[in-house]
N, C-alpha and C. Protein backbone atom coordinates (compact mmCIF):
# COMPACT_ATOMS: atom_id res chain seq x y z
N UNK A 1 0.82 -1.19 0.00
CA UNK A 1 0.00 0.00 0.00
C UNK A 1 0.87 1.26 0.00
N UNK A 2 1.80 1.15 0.41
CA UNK A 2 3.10 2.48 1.11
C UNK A 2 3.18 2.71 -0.50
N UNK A 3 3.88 1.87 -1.52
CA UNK A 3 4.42 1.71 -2.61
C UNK A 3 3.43 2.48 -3.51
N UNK A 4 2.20 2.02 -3.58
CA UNK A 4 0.88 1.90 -4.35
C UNK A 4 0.89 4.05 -4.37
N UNK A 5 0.70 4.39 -2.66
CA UNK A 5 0.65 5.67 -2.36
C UNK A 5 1.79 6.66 -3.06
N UNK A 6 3.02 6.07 -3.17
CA UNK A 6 3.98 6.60 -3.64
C UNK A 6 4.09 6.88 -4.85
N UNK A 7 3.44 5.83 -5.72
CA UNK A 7 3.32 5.85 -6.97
C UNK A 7 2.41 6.66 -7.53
N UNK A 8 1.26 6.82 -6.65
CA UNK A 8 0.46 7.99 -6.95
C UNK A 8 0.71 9.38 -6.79
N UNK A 9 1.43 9.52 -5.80
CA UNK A 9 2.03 10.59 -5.16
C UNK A 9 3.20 11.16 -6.74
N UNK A 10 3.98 10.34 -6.85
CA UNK A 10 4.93 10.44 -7.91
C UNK A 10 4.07 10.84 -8.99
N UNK A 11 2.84 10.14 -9.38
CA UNK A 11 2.35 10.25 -11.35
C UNK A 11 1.59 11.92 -10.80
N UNK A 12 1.05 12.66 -9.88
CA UNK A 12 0.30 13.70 -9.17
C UNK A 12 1.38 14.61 -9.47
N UNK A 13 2.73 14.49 -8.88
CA UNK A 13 4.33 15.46 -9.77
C UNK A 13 4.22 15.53 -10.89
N UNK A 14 4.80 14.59 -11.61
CA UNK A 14 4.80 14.38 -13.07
C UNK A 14 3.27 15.36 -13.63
N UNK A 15 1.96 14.79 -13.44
CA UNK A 15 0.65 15.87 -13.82
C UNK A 15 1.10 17.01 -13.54
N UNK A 16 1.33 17.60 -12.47
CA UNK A 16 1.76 19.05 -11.85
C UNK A 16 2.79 19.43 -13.07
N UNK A 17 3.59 18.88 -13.31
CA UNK A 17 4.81 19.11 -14.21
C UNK A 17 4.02 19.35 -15.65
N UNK A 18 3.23 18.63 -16.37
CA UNK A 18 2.57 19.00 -17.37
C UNK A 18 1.49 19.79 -17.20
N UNK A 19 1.05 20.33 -16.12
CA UNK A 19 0.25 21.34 -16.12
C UNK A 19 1.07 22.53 -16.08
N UNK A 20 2.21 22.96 -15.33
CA UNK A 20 2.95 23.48 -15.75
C UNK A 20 3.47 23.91 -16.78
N UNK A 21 3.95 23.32 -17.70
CA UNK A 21 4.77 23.21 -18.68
C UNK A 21 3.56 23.74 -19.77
N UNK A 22 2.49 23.20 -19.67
CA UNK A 22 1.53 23.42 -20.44
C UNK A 22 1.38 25.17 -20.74
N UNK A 23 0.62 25.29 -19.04
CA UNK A 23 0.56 26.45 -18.56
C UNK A 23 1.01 27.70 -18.72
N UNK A 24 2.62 27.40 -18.99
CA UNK A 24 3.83 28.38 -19.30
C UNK A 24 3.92 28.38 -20.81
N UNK A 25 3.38 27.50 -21.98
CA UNK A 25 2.88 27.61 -23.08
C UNK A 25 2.09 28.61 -23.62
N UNK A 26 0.68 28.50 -22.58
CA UNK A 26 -0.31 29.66 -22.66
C UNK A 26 -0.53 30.83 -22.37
N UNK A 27 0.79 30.52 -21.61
CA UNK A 27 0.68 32.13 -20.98
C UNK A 27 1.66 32.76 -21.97
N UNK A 28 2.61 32.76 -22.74
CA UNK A 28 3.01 33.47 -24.02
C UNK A 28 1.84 34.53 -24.44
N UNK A 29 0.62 33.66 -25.19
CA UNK A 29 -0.28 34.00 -25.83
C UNK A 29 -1.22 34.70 -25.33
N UNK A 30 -1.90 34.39 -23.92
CA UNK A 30 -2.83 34.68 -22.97
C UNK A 30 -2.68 36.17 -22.96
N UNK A 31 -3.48 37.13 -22.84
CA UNK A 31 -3.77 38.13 -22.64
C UNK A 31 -4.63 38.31 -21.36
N UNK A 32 -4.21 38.74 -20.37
CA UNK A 32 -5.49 38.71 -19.20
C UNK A 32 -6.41 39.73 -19.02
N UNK A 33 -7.16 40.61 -19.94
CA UNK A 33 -7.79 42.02 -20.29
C UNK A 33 -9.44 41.10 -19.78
N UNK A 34 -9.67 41.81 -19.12
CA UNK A 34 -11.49 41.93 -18.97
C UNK A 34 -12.05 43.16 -20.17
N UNK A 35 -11.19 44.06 -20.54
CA UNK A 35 -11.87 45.40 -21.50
C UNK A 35 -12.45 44.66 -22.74
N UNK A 36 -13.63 45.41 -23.01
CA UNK A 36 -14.11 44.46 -24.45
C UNK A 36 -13.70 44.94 -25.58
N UNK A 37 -13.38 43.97 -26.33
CA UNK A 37 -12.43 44.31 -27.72
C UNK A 37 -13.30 43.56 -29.10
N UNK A 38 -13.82 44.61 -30.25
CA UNK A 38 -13.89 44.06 -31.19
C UNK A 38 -13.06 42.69 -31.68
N UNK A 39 -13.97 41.06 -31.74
CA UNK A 39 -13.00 40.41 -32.47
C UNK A 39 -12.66 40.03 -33.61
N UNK A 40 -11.33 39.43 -34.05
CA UNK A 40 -10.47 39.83 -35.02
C UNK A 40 -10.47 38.96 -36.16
N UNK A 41 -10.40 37.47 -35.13
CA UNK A 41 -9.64 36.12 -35.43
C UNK A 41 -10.16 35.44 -36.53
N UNK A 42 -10.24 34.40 -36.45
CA UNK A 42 -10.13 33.19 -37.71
C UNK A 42 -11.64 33.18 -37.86
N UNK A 43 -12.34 33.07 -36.46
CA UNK A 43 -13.66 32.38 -36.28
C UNK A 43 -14.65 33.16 -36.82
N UNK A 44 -15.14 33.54 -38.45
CA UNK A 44 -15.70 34.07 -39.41
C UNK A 44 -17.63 34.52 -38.40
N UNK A 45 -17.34 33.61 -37.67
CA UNK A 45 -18.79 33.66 -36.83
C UNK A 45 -19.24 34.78 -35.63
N UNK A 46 -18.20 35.23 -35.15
CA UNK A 46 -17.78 36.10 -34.66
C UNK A 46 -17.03 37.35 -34.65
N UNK A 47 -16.81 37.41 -36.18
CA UNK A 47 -15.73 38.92 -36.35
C UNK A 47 -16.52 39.82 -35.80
N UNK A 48 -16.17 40.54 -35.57
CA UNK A 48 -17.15 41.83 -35.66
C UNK A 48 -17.56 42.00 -33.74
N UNK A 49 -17.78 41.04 -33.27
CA UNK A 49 -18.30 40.89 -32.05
C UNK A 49 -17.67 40.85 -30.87
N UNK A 50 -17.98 42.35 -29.96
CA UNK A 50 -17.37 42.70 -28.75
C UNK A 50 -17.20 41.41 -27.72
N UNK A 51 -16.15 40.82 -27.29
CA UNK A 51 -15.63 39.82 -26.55
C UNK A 51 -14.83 40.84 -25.60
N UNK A 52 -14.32 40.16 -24.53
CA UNK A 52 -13.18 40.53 -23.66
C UNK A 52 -11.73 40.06 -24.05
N UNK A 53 -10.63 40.44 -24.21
CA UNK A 53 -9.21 40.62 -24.49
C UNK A 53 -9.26 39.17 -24.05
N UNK A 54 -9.85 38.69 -22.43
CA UNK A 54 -8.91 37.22 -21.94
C UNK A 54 -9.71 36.65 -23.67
N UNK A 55 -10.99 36.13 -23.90
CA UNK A 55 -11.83 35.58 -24.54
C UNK A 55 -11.43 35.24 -25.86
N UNK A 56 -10.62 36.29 -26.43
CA UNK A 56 -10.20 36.74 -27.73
C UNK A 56 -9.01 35.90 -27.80
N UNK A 57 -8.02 35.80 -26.36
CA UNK A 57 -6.71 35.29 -26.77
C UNK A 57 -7.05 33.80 -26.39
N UNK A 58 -8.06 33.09 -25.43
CA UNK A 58 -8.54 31.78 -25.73
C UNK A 58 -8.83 31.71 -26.93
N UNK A 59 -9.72 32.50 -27.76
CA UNK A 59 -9.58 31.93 -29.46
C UNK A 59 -8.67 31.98 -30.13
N UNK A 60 -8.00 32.67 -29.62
CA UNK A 60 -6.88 33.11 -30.62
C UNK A 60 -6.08 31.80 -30.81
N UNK A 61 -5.64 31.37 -29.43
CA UNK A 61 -4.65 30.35 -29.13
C UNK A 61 -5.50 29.21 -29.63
N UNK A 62 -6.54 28.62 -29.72
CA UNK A 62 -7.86 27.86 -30.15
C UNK A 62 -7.36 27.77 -31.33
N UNK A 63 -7.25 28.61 -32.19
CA UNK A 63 -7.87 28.21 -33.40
C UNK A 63 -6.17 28.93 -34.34
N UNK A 64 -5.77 29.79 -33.99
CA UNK A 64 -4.67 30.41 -34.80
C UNK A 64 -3.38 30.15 -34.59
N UNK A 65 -2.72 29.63 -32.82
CA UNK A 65 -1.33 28.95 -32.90
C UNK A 65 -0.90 27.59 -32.57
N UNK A 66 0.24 27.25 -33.79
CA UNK A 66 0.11 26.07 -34.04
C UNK A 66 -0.06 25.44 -32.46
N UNK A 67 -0.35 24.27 -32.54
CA UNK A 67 -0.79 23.70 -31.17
C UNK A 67 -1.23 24.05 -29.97
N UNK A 68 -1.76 25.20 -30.16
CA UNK A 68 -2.58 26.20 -29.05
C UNK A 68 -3.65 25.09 -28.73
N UNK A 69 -4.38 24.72 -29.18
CA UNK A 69 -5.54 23.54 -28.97
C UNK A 69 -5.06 22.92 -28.34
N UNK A 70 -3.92 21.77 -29.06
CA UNK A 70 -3.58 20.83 -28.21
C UNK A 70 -3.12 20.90 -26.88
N UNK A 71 -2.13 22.47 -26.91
CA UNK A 71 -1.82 22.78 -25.60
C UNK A 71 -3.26 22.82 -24.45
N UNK A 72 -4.17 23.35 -24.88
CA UNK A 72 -5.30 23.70 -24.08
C UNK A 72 -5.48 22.86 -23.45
N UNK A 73 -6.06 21.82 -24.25
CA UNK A 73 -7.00 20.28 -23.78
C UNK A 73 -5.73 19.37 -23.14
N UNK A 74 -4.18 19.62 -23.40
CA UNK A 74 -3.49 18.88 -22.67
C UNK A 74 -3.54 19.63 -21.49
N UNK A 75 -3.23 20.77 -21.06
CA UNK A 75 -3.38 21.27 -19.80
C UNK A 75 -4.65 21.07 -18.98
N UNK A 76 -6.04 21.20 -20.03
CA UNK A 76 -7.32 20.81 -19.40
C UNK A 76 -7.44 19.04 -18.76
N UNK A 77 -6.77 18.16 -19.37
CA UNK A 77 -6.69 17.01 -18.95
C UNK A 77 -5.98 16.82 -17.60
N UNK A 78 -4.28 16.96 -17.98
CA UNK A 78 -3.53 17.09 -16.90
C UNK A 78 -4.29 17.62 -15.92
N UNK A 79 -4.71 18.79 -15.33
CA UNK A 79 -5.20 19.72 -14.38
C UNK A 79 -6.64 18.45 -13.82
N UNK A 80 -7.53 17.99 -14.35
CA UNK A 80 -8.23 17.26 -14.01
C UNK A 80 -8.01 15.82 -13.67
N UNK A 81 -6.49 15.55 -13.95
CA UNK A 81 -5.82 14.05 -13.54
C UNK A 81 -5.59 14.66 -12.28
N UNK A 82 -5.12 15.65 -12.33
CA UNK A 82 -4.61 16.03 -10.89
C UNK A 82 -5.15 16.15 -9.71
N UNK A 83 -6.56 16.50 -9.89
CA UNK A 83 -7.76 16.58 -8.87
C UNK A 83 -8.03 15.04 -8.60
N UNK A 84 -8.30 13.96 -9.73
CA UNK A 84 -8.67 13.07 -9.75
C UNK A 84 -7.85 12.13 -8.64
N UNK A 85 -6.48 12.69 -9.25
CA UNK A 85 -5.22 11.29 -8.39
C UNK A 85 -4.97 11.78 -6.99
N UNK A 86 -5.44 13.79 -6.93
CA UNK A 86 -5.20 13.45 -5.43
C UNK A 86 -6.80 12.61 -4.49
N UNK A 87 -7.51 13.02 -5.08
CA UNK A 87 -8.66 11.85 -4.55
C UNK A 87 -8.57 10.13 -4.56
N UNK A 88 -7.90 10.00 -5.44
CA UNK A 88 -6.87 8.48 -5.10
C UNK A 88 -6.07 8.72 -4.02
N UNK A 89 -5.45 9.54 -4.12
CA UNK A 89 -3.96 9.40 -3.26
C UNK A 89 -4.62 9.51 -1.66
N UNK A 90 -5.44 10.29 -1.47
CA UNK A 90 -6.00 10.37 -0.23
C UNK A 90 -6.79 8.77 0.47
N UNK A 91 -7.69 8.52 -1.02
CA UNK A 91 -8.39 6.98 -0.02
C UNK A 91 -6.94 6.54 0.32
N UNK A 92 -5.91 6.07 -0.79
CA UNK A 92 -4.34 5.42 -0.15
C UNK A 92 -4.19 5.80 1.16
N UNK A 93 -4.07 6.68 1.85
CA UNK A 93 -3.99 7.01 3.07
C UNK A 93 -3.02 8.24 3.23
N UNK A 94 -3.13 9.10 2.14
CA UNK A 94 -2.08 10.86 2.70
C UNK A 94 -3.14 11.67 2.96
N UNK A 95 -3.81 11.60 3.88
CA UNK A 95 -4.80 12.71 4.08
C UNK A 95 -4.18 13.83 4.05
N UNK A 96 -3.12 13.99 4.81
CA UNK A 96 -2.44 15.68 5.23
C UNK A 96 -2.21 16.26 3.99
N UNK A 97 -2.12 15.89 2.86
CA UNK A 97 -1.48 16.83 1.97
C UNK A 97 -2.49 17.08 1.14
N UNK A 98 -3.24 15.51 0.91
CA UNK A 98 -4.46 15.62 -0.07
C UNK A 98 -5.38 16.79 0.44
N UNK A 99 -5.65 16.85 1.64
CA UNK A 99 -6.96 18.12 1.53
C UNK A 99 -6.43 19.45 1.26
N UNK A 100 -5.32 19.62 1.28
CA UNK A 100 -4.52 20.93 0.66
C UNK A 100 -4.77 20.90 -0.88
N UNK A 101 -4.17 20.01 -1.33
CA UNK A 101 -4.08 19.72 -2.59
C UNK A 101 -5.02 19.50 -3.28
N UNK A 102 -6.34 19.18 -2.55
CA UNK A 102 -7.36 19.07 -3.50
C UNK A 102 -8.26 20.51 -3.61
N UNK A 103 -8.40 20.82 -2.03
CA UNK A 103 -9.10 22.32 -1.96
C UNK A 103 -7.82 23.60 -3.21
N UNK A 104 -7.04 23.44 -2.93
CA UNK A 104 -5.90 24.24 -3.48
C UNK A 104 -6.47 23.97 -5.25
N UNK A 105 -6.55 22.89 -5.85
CA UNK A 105 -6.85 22.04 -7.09
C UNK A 105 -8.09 22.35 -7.54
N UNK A 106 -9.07 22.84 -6.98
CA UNK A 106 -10.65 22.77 -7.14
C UNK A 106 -10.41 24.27 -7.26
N UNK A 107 -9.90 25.24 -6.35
CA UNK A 107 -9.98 26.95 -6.67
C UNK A 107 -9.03 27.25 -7.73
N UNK A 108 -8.12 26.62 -8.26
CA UNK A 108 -7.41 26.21 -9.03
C UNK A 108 -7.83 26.26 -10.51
N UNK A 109 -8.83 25.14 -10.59
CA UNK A 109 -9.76 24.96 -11.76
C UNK A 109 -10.94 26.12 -11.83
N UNK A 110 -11.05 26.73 -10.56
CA UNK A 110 -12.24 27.60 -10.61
C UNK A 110 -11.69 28.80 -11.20
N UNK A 111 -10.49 28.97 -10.90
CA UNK A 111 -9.21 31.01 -11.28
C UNK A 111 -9.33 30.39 -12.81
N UNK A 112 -9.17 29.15 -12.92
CA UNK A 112 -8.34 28.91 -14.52
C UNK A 112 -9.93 28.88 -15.52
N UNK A 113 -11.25 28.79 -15.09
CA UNK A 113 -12.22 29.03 -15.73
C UNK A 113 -12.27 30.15 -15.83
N UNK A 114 -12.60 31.01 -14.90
CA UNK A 114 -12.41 32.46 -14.80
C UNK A 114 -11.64 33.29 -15.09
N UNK A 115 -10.82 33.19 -15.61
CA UNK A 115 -9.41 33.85 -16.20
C UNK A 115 -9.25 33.31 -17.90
N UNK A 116 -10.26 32.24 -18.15
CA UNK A 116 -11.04 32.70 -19.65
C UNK A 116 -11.59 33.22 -19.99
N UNK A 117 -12.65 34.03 -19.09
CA UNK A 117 -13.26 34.50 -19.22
C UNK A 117 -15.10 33.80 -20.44
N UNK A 118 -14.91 32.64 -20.34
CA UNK A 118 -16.04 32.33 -21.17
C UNK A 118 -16.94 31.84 -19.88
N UNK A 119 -16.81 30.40 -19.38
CA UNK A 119 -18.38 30.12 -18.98
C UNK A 119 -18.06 30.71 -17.59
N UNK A 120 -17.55 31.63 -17.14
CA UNK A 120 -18.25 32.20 -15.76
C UNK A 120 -18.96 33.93 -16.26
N UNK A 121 -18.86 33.95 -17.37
CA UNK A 121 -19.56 35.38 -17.84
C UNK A 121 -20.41 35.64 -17.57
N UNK A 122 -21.13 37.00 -16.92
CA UNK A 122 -22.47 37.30 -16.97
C UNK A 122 -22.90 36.48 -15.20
N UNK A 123 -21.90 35.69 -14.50
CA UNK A 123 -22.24 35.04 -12.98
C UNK A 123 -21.86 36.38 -11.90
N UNK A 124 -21.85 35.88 -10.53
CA UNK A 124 -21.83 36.80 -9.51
C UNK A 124 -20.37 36.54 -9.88
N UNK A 125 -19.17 35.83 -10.03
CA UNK A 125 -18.12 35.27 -10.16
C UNK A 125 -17.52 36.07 -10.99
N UNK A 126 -18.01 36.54 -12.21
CA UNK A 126 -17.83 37.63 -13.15
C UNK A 126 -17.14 38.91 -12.36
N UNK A 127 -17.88 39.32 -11.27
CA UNK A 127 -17.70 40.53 -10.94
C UNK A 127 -16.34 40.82 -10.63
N UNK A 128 -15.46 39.89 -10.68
CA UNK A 128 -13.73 40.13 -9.86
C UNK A 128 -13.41 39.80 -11.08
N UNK A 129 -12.15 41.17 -11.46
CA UNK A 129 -11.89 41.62 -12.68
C UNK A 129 -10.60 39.81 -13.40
N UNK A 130 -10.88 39.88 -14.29
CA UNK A 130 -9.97 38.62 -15.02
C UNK A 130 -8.59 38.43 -14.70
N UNK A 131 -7.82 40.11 -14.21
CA UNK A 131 -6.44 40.17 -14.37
C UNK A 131 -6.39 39.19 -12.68
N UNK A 132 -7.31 39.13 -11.76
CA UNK A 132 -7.09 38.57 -10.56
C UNK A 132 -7.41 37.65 -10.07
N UNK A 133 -8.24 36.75 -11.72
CA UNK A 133 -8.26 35.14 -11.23
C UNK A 133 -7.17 35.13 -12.09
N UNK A 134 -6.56 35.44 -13.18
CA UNK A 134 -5.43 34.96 -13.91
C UNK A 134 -4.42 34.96 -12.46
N UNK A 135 -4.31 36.13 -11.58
CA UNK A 135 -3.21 35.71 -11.02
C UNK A 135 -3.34 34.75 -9.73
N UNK A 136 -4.58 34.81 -9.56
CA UNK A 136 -5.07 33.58 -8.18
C UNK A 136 -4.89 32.06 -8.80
N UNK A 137 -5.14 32.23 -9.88
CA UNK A 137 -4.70 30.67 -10.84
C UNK A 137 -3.21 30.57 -10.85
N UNK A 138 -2.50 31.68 -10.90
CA UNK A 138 -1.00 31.54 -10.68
C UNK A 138 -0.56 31.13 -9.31
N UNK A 139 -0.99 31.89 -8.09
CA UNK A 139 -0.40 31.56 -6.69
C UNK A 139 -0.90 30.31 -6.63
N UNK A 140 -2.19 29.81 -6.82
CA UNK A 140 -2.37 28.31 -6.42
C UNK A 140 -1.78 27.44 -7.10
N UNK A 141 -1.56 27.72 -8.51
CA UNK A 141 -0.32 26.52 -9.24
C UNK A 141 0.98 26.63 -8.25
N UNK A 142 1.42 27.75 -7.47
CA UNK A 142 2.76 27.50 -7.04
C UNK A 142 2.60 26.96 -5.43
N UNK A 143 1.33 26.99 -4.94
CA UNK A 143 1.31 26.29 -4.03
C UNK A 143 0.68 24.73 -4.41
N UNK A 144 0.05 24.60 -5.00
CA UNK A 144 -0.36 23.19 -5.40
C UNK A 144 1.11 22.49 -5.72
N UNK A 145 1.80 22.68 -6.52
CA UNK A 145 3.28 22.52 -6.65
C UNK A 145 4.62 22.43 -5.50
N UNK A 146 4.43 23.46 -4.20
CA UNK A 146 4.87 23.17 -3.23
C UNK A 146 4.57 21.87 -2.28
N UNK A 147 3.56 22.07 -2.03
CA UNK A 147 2.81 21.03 -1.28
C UNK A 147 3.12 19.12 -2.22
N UNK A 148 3.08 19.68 -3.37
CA UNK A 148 3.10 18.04 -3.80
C UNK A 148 4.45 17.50 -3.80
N UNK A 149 5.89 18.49 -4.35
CA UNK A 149 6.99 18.66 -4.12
C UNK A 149 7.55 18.26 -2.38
N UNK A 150 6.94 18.70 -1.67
CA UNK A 150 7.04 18.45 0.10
C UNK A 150 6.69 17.29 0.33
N UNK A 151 5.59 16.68 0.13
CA UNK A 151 4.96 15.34 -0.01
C UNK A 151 5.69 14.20 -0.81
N UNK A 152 6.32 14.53 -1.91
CA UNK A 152 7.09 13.47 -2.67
C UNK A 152 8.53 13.57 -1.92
N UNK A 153 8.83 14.87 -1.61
CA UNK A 153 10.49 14.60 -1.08
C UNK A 153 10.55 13.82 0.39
N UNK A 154 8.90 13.59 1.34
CA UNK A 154 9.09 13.54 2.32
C UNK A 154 8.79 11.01 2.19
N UNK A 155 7.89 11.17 1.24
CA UNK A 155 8.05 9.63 1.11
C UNK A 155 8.98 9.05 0.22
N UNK A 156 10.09 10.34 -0.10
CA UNK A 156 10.82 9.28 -1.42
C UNK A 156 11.92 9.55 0.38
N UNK A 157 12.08 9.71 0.87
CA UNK A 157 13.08 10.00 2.14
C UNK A 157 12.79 8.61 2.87
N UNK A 158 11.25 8.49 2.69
CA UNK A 158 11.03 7.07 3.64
C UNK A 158 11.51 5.67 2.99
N UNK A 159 11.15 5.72 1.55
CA UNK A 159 10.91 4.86 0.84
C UNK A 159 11.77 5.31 -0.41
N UNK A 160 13.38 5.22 -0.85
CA UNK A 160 13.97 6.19 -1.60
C UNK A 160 13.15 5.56 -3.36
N UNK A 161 13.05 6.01 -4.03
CA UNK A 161 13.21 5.55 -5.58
C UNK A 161 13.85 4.78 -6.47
N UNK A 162 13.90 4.51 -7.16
CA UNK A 162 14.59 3.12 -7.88
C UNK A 162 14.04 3.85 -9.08
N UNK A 163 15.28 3.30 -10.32
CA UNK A 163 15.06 3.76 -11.72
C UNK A 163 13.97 2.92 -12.69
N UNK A 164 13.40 2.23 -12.30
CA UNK A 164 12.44 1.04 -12.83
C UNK A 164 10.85 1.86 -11.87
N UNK A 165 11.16 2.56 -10.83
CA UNK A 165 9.91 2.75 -10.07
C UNK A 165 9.54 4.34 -10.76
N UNK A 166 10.74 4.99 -10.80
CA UNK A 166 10.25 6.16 -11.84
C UNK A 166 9.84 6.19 -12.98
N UNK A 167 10.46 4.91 -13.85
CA UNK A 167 10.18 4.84 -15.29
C UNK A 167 8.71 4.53 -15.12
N UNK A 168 8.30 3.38 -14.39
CA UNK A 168 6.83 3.33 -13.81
C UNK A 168 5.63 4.41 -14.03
N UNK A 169 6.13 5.46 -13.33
CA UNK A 169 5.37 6.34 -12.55
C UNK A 169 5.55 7.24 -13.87
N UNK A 170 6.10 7.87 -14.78
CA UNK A 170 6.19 8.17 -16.11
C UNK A 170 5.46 7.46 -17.15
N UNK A 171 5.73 6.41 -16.90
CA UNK A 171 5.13 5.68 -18.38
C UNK A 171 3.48 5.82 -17.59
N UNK A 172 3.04 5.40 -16.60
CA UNK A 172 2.03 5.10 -16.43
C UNK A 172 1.01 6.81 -16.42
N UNK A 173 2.18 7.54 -16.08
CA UNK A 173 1.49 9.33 -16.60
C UNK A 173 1.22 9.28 -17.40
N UNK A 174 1.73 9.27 -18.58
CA UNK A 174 1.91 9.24 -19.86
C UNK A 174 0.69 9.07 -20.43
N UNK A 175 0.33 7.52 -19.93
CA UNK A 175 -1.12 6.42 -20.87
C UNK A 175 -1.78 6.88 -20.30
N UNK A 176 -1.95 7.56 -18.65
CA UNK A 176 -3.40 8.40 -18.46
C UNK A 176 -3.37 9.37 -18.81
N UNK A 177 -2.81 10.01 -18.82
CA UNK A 177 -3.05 11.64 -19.66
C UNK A 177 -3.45 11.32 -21.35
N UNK A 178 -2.81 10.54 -22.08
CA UNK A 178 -3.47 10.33 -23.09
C UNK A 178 -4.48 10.10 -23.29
N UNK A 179 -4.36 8.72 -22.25
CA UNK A 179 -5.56 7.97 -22.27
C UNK A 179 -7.23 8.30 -22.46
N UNK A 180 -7.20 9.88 -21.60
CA UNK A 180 -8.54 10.38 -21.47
C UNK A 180 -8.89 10.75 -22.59
């Protein structure tokens, strides 16, 4: 079971790491503007039509740079493995870190909806300007990231790693993140 926890604990890094990596992709492109801006882009269905700056650079990245999509939906996956495995990792038995990590993970997903600015539009949620869930989606990636970082350095200390147990915990990231 120790092993089982570890391994989850480990593939929960690795997710963190591609949400990251993802993350730092989008944010190149990302614009964090709540001001409404005539749009521009590809999407013939919409020219013409006042959007918000965040809204505009989700399409933008959507539909106009190369692998902007893929980046999206890989970060949208990752980010939801991550909620998922710390709710694994917790039945395993890490309560202490998991309820950080999951409450931290859930407001997390809530800044990173809101800092698209699409489906929380027009909610009470709306009312707090875009530039300050973009950056509340930032502090909780770097604490969601601390906390899991603290947690892996503190059971790879109990239980050290082996190069067959990482390749593991990689390959088996890998086929779930695809997988979905």
């Amino acid at each position: 079971m120790e092993r089982a926890r570890q391994l989850v604990g480990e593939m929960l890094v690795h997710c963190f790491v591609v949400v990251l990596l993802t993350g730092g992709f989008l944010t190149f492109f990302y614009t964090p503007g709540g001001r409404m801006v005539p749009y521009d882009g590809a999407y013939e269905q919409l020219r013409g039509t006042p959007v918000s700056a965040a809204y505009t650079s989700i399409l933008k990245i959507s539909l106009e740079v190369r692998g902007g999509l893929f980046m999206r939906q890989l970060h949208h996956s990752s980010a939801v493995l991550l909620v998922i495995g710390t709710v694994v990792w917790a039945l395993l038995g890490r309560f202490r870190y998991a309820l950080a990590v999951l409450g931290l993970g859930l407001l997390g997903g809530l800044s990173g909806y809101a800092a698209a600015d699409d489906l929380l539009s027009g909610t009470v949620l709306a009312k707090l300007p875009v530039p300050w869930w973009y950056g509340l989606h930032l502090l909780v990636a770097l604490a969601v990231g601390a906390a899991l970082v603290i947690s892996s350095r503190r059971e790879a200390a109990q239980h050290p790693r082996t190069l067959p147990f990482v390749a593991l915990s990689l390959g088996l990231t890998v086929l779930v993140i695809f997988g979905l």
